[in-house]
N, C-alpha and C. Protein backbone atom coordinates (compact mmCIF):
# COMPACT_ATOMS: atom_id res chain seq x y z
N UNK A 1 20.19 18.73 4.45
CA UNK A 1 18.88 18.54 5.05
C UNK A 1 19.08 18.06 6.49
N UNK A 2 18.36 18.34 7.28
CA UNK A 2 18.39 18.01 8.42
C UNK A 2 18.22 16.37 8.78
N UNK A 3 19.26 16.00 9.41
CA UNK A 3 19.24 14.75 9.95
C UNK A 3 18.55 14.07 11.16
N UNK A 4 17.62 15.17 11.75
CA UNK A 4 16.48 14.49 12.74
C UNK A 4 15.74 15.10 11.99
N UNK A 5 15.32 15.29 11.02
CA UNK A 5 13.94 15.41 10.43
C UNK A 5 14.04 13.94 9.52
N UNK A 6 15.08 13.80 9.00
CA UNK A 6 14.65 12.25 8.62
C UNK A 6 14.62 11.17 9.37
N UNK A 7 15.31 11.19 10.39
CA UNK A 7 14.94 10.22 11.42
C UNK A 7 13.89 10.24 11.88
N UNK A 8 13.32 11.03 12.18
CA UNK A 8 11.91 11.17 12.64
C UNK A 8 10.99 11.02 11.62
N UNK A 9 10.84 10.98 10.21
CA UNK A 9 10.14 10.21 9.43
C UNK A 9 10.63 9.23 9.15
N UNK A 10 11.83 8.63 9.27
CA UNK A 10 11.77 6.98 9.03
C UNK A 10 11.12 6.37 10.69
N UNK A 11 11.14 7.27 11.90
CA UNK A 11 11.00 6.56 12.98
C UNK A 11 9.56 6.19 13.01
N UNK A 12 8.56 7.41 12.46
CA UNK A 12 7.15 7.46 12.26
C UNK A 12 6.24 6.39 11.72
N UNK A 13 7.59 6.13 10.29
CA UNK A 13 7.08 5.20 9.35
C UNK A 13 6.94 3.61 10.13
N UNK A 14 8.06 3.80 10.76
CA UNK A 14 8.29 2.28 11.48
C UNK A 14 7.46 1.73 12.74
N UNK A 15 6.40 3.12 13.25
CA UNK A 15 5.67 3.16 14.64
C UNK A 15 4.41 2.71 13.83
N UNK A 16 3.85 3.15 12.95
CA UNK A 16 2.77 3.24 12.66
C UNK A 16 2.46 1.82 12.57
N UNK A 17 3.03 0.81 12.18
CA UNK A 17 2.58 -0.76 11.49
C UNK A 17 2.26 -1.12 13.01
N UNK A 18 2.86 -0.98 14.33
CA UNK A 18 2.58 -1.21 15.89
C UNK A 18 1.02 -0.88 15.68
N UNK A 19 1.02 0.59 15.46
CA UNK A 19 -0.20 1.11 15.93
C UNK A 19 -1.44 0.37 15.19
N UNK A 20 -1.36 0.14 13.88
CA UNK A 20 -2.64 0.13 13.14
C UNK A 20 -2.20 -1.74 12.67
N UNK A 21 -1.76 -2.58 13.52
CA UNK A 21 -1.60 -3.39 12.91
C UNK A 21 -2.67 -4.43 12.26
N UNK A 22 -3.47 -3.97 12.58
CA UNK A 22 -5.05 -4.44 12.10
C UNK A 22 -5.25 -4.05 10.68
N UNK A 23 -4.32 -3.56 10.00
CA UNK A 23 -4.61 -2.66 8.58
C UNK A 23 -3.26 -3.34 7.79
N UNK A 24 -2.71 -4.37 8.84
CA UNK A 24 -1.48 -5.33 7.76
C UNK A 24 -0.83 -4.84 6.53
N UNK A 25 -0.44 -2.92 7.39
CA UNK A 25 0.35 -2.11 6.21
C UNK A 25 1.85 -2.19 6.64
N UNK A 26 2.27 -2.62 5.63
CA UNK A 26 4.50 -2.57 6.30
C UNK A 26 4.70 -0.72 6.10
N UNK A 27 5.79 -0.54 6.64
CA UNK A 27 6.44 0.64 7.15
C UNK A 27 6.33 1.43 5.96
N UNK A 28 6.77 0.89 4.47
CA UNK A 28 6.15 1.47 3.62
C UNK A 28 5.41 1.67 2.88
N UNK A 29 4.23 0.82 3.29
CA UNK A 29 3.44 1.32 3.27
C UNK A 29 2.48 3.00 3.47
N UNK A 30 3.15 3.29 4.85
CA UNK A 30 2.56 4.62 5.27
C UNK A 30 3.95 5.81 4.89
N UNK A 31 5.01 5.13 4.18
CA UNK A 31 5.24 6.53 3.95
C UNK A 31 4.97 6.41 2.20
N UNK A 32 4.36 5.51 1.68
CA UNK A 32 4.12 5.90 0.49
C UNK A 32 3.00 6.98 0.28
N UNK A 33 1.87 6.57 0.94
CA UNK A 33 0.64 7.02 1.91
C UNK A 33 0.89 8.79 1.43
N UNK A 34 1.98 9.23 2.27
CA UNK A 34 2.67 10.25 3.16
C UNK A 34 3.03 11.12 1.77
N UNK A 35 3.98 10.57 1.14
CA UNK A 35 4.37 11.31 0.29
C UNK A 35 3.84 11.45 -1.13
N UNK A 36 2.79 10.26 -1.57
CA UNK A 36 2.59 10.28 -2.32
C UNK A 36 1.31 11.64 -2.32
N UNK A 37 0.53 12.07 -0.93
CA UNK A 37 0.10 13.00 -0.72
C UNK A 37 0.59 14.16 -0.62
N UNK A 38 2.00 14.33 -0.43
CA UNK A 38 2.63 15.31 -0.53
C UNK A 38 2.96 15.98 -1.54
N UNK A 39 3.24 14.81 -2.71
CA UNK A 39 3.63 15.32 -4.00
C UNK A 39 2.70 15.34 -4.40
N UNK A 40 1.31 15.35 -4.22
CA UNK A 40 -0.25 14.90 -5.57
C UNK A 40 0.23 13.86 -6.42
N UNK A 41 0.95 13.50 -6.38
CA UNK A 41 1.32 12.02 -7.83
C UNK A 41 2.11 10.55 -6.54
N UNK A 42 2.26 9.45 -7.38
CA UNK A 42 3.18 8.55 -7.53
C UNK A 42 4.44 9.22 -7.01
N UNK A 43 4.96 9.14 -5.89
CA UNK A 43 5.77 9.74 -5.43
C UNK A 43 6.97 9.57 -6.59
N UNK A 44 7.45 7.80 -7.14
CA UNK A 44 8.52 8.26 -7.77
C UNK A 44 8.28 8.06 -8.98
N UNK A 45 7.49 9.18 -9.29
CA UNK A 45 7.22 9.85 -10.76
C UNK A 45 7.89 11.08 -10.59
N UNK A 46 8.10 11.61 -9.11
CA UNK A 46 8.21 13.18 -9.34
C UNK A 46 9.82 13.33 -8.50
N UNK A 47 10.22 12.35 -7.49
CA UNK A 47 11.47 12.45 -7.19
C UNK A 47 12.20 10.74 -7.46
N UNK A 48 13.17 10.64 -7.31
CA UNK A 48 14.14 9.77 -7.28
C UNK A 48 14.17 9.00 -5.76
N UNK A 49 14.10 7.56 -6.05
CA UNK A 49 14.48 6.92 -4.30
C UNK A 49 15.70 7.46 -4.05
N UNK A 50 15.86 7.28 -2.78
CA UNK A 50 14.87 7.25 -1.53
C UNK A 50 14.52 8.27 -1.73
N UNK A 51 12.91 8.76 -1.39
CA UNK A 51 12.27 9.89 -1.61
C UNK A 51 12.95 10.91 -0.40
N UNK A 52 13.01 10.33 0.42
CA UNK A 52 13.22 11.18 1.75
C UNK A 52 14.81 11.96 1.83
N UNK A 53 15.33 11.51 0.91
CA UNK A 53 16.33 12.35 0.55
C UNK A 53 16.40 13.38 -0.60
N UNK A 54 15.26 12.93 -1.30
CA UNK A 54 15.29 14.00 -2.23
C UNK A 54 14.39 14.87 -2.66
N UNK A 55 13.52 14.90 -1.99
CA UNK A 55 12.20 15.95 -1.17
C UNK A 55 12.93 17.17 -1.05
N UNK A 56 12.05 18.34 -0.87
CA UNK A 56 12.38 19.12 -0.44
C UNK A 56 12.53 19.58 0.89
N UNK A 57 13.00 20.28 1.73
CA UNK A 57 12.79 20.42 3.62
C UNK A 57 10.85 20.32 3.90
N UNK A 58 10.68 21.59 2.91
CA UNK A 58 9.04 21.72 3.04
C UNK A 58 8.37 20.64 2.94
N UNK A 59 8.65 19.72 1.82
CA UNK A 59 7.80 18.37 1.74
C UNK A 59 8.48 17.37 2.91
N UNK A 60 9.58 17.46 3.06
CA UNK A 60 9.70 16.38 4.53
C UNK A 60 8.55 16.92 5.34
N UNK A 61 8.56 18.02 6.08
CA UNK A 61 8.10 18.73 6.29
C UNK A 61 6.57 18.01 6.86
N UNK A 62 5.98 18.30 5.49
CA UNK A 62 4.57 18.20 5.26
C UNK A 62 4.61 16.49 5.37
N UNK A 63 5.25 15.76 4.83
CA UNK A 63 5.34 14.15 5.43
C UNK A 63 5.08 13.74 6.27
N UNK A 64 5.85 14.47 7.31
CA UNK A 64 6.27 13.85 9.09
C UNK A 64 4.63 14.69 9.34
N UNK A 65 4.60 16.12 8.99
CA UNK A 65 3.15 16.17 9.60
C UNK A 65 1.80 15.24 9.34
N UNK A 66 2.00 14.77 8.13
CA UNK A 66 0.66 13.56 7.74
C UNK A 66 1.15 12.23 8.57
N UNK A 67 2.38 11.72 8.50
CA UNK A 67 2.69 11.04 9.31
C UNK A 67 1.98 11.02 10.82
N UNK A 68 2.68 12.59 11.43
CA UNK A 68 2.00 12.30 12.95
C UNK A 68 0.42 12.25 12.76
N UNK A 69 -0.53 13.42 11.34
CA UNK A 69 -1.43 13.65 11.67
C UNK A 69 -2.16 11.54 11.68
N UNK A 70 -1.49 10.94 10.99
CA UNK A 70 -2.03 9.31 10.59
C UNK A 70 -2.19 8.85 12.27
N UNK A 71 -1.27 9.24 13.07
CA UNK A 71 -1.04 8.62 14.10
C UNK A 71 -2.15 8.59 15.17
N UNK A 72 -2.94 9.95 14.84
CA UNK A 72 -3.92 11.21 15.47
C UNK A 72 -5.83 10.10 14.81
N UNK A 73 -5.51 9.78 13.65
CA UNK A 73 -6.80 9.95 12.43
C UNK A 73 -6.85 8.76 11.43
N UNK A 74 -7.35 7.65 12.13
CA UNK A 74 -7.08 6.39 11.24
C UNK A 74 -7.81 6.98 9.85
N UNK A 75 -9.28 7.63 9.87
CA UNK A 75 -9.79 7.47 8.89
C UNK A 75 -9.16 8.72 7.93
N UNK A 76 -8.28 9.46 8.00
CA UNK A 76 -7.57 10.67 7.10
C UNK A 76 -6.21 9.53 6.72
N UNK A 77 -5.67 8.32 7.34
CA UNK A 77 -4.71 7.39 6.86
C UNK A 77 -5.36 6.77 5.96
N UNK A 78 -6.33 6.37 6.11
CA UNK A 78 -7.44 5.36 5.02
C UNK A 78 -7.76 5.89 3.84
N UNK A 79 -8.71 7.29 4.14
CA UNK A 79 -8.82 8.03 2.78
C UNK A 79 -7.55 8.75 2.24
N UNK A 80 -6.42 8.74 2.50
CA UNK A 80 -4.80 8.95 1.96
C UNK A 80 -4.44 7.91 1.22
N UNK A 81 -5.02 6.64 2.19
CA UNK A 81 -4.54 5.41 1.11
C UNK A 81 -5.23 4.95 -0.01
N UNK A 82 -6.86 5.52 0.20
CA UNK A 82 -6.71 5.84 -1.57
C UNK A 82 -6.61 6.35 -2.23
N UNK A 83 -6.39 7.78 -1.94
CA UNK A 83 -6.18 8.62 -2.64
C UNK A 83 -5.15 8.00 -3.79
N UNK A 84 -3.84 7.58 -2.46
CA UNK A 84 -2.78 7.26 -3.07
C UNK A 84 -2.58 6.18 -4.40
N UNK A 85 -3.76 5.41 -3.96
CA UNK A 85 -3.86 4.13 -4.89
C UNK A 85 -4.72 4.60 -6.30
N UNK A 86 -4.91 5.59 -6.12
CA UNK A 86 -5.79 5.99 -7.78
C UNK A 86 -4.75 6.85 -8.29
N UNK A 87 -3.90 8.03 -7.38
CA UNK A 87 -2.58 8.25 -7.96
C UNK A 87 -1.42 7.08 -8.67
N UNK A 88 -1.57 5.66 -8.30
CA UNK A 88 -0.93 4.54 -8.52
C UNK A 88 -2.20 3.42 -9.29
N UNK A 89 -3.10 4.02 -10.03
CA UNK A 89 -3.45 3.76 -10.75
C UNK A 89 -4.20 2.20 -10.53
N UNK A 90 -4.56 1.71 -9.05
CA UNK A 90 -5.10 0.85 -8.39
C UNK A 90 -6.08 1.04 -7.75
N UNK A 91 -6.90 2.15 -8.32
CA UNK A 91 -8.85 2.14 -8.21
C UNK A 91 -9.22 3.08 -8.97
């Protein structure tokens, strides 16, 4: 797998808590966010940690793009984060 495609989603993950720090989410926070939208489930229901290694290219992929799109769209980060949280069984 490509090694600046994961750097660039761990770098994403680590920008975002700067940006939105008003939303007192840690780094993984937004890539749970990320992938757990990627996979439709609990991310590790469907791969093994670290997710970002064991994704597919396409789902990195689609990560880093929700990633940048979070960066773009507080309120598509917000409604991701609950999505994510009823996938995780917390609404």
């Amino acid at each position: 797998m490509n090694l600046n495609k994961r750097q660039e989603y761990l770098d994403l993950g680590n920008a975002l808590p700067n940006q939105y720090y008003h939303l007192k989410f840690d780094n993984h926070c937004y890539w749970r966010i990320a992938l757990d939208n990627t996979l439709f489930a609990k991310w590790s229901e469907v791969v093994p940690a670290p997710a970002y290694r064991n994704i597919s290219e396409d789902q990195l992929d689609y990560a880093i793009h929700l990633l940048k799109s979070y960066q773009k769209d507080e309120q598509l980060l917000l409604e991701h984060n609950r999505i994510s949280l009823i996938y995780r069984g917390k609404k």
